[in-house]
Structures are given as structure tokens and as C-alpha cells.
N, C-alpha and C. Protein backbone atom coordinates (compact mmCIF):
# COMPACT_ATOMS: atom_id res chain seq x y z
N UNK A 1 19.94 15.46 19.29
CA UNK A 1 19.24 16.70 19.54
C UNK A 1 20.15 17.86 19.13
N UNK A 2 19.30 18.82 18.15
CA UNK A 2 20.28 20.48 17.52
C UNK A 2 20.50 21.22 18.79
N UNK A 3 20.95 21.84 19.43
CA UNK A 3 20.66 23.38 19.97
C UNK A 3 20.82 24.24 19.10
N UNK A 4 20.00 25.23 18.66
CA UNK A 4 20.62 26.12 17.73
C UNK A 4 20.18 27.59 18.36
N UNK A 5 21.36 28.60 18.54
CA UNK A 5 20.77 29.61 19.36
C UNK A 5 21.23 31.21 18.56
N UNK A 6 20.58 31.87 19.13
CA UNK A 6 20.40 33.14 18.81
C UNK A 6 20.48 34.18 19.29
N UNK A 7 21.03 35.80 18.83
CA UNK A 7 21.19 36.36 19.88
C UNK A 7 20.90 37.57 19.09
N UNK A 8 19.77 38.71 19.48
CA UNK A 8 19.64 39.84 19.29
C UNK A 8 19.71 41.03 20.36
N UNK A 9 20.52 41.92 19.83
CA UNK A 9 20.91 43.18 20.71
C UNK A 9 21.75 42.66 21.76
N UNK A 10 22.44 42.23 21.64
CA UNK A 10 23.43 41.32 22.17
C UNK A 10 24.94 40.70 22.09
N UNK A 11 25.74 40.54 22.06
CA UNK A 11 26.54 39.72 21.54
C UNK A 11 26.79 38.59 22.26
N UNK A 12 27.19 37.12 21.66
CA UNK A 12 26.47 35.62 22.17
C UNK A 12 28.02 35.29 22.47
N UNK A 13 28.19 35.03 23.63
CA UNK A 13 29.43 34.72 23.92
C UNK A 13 30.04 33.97 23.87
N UNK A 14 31.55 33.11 23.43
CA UNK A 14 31.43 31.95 24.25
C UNK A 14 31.20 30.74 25.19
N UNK A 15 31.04 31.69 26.34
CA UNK A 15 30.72 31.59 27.62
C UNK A 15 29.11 31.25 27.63
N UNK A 16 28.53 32.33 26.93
CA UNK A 16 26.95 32.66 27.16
C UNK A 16 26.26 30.82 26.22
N UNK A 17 27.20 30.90 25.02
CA UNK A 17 26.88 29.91 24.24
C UNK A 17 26.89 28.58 24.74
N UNK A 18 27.77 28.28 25.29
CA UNK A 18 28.14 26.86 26.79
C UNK A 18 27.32 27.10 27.72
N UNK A 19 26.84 27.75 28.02
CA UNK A 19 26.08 28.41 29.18
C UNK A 19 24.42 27.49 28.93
N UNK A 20 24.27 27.65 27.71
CA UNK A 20 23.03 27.89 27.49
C UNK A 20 22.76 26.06 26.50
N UNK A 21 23.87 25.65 26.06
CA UNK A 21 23.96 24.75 25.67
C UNK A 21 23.69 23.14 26.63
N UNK A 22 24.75 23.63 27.90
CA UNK A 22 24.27 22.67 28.93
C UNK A 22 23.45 22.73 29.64
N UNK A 23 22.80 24.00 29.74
CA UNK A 23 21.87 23.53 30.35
C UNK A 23 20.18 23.26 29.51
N UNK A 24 20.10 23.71 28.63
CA UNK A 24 19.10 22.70 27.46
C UNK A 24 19.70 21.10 27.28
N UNK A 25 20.65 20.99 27.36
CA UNK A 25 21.32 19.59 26.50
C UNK A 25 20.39 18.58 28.08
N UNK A 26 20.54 19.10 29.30
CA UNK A 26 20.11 18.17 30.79
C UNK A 26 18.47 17.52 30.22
N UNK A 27 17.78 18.54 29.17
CA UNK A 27 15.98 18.13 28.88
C UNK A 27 16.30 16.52 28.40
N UNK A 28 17.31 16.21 27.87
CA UNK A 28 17.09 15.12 27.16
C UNK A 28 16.57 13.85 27.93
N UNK A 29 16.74 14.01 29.92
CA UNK A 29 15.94 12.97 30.69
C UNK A 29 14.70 13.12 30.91
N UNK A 30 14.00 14.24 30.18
CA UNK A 30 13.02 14.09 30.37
C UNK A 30 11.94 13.59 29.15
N UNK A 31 12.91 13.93 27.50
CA UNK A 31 12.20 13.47 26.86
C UNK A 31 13.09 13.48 25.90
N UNK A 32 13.76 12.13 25.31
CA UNK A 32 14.02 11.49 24.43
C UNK A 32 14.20 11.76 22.83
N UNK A 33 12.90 12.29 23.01
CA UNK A 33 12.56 11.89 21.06
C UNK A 33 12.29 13.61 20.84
N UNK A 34 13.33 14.70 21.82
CA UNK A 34 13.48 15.97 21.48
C UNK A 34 14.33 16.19 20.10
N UNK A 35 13.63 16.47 18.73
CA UNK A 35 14.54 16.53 17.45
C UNK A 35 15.24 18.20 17.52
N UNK A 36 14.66 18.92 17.83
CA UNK A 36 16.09 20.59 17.97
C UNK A 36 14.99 21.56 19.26
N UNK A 37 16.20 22.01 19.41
CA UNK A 37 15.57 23.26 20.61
C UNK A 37 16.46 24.47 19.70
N UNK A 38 15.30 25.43 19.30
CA UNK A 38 15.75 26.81 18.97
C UNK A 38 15.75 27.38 20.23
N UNK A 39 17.13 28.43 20.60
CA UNK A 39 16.87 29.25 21.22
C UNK A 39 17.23 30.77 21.36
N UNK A 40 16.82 31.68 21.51
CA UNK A 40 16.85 32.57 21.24
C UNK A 40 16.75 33.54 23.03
N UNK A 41 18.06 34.54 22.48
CA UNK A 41 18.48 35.41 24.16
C UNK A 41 18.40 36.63 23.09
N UNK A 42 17.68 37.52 23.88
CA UNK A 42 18.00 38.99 23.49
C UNK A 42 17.83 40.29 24.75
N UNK A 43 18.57 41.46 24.19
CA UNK A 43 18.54 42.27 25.13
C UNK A 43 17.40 43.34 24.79
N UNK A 44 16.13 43.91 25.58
CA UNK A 44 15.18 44.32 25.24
C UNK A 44 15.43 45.66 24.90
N UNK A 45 14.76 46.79 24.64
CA UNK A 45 14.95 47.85 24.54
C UNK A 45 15.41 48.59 25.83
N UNK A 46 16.64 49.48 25.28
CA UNK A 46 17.43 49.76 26.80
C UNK A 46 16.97 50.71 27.03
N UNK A 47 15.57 51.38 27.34
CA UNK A 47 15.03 52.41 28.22
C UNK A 47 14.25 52.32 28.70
N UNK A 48 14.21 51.43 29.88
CA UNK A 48 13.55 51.06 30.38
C UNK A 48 14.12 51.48 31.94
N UNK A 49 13.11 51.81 32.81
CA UNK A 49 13.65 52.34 33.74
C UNK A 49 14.26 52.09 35.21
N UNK A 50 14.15 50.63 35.19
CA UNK A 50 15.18 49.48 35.70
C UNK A 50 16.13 49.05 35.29
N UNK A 51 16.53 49.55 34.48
CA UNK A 51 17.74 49.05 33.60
C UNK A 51 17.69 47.83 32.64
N UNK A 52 18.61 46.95 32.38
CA UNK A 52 18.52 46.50 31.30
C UNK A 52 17.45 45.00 31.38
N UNK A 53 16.97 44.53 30.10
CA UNK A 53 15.73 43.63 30.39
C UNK A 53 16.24 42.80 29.32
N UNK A 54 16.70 41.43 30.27
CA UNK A 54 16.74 40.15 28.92
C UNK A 54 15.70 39.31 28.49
N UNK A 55 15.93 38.61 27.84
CA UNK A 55 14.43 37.47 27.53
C UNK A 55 15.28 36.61 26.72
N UNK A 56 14.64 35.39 27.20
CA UNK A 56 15.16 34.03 26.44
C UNK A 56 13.79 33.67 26.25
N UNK A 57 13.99 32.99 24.93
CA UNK A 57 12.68 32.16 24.32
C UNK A 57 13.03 31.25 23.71
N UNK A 58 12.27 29.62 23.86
CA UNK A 58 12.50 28.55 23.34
C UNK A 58 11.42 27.83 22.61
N UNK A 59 11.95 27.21 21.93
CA UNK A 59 10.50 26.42 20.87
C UNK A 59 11.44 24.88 21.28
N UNK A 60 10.71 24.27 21.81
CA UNK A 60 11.44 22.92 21.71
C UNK A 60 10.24 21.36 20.79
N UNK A 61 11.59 21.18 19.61
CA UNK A 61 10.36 20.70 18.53
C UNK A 61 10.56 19.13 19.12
N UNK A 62 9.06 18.52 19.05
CA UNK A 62 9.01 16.85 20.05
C UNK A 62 8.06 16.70 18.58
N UNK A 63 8.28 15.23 18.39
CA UNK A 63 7.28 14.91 17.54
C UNK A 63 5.71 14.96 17.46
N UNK A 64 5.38 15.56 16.23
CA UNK A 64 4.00 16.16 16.66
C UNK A 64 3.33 16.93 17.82
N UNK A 65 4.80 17.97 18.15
CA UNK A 65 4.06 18.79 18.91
C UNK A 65 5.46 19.92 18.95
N UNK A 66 5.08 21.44 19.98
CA UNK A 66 6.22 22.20 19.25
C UNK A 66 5.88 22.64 20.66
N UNK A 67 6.56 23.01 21.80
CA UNK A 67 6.32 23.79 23.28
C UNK A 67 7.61 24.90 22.51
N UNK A 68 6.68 26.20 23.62
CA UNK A 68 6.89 27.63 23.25
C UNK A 68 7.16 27.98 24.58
N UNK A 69 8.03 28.55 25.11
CA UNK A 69 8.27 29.48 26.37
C UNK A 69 8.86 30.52 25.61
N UNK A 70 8.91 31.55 26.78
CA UNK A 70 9.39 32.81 26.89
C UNK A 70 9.35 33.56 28.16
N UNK A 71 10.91 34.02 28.71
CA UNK A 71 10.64 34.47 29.62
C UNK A 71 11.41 35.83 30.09
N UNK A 72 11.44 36.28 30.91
CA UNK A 72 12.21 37.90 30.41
C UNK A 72 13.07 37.90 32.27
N UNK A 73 13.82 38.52 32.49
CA UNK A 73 14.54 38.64 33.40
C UNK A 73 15.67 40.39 33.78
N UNK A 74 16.09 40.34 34.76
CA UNK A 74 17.05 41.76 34.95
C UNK A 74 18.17 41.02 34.47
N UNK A 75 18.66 39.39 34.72
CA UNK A 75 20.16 39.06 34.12
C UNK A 75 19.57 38.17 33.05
N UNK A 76 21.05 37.84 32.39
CA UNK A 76 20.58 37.27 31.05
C UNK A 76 20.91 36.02 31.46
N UNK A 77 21.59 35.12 32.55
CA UNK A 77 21.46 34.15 32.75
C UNK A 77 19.92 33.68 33.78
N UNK A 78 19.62 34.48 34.48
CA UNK A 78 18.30 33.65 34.82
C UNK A 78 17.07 33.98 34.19
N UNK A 79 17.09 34.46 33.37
CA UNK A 79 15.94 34.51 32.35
C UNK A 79 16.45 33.22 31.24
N UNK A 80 17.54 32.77 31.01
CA UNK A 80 18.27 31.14 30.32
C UNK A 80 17.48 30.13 31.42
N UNK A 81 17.51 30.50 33.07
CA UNK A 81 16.96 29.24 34.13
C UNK A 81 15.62 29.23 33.98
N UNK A 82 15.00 30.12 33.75
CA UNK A 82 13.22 30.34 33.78
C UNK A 82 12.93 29.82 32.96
N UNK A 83 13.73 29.94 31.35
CA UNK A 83 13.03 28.93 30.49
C UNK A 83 13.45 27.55 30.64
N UNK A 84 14.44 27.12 31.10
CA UNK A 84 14.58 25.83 31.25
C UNK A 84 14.07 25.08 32.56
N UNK A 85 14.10 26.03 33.69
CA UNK A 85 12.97 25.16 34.68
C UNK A 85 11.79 25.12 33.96
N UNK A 86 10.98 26.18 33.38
CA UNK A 86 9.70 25.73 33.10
C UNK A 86 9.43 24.41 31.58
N UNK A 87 10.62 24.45 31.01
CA UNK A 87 11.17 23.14 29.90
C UNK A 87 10.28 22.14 30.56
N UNK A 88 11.65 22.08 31.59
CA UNK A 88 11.67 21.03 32.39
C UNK A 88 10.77 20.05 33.24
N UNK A 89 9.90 21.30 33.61
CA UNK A 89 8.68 21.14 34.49
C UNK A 89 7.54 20.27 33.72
N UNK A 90 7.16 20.92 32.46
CA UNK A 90 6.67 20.66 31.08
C UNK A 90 6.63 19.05 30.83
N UNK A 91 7.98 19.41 30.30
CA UNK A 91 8.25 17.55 30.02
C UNK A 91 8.79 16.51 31.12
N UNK A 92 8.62 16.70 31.91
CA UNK A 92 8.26 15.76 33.29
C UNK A 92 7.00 15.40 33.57
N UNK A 93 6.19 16.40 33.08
CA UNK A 93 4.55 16.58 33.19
C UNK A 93 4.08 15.58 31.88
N UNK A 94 4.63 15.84 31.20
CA UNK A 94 4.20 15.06 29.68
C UNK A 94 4.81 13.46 29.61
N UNK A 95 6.13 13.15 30.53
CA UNK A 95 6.45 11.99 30.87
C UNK A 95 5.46 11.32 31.77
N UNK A 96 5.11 12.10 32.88
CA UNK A 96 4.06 10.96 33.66
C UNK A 96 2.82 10.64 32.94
N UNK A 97 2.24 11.60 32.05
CA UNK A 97 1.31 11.37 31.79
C UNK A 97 1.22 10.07 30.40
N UNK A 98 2.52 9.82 29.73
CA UNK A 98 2.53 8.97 29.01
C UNK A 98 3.24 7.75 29.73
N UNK A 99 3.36 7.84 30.48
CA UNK A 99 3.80 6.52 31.67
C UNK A 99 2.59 6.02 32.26
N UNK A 100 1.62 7.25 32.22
CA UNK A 100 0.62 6.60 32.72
C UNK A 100 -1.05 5.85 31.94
N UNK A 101 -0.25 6.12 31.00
CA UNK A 101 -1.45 5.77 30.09
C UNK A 101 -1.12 4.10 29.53
């Protein structure tokens, strides 16, 4: 499995890059035959009147099929957890249902 990630209005840290790496790399118990997860962190337009607004968005490519999240947050690490709980949630959902067939 690729991770390949991205970072606009931003700069992608070391830190941010490991960050974001392990915790996509954990999907692989839920589904196997994951060939790359693009992902993409950016910082939204800064006038906004809460201050600053992140968003992570993922395409995670499964054979013959492509899941899309996106999710936006006040920090830039739990807007990284929102898309990967809801990953997660996803392909747990798509495991029972091919377990159960």
C-alpha cells in the first residue's frame, strides 16, 4: 500500500508526515487489497472568523472502487482522525458485508 500525501497552504512536516502515515498505514486490517491512499491536508482560507480551518481529504483506491472523504476541523491533527475514523468505519462496513455474502 502507497501513502502519498499532500499539503496546501501549509507546510508538511516531518512530524505531520509520520503523523498521518501511521495512522492510514492501521486501514490495512480492515482491507487488504488497499492499492494507494492519496492524501491531502490543507490550511483553508485564513479569514475566517474562528480562526484557522484545516481539512484533510482522502481517496482511498480498493479494487474497482475509489472511497472519497473529506473532513475539515479547528486542528490539523483531528481533522487527519475524522478522516480516518470515518476510513475506518467504511471498510469494516464493507468487510462484514463481504464476509457475509
Amino acid at each position: 500500500m502507497t501513502i502519498n500525501i499532500r499539503a496546501t497552504g501549509m507546510e508538511l512536516t516531518p512530524a505531520l508526515r509520520q503523523y498521518i502515515e501511521e495512522k492510514f498505514s492501521t486501514l490495512e486490517k480492515y482491507a487488504t487489497k488497499i492499492m494507494q491512499i492519496d492524501v491531502h491536508v490543507g490550511l483553508e482560507t485564513n479569514h475566517h472568523l474562528k480562526g484557522d480551518i484545516y481539512t484533510c481529504s482522502a481517496n482511498v483506491d480498493l479494487p474497482g472502487d475509489l472511497l472519497k472523504v473529506e473532513r475539515t476541523a479547528e486542528d490539523q491533527y483531528k481533522a487527519i482522525d475524522k478522516v480516518k475514523d470515518h476510513l475506518r468505519e467504511t471498510l469494516a462496513q464493507r468487510k462484514e458485508r463481504e464476509q457475509g455474502r
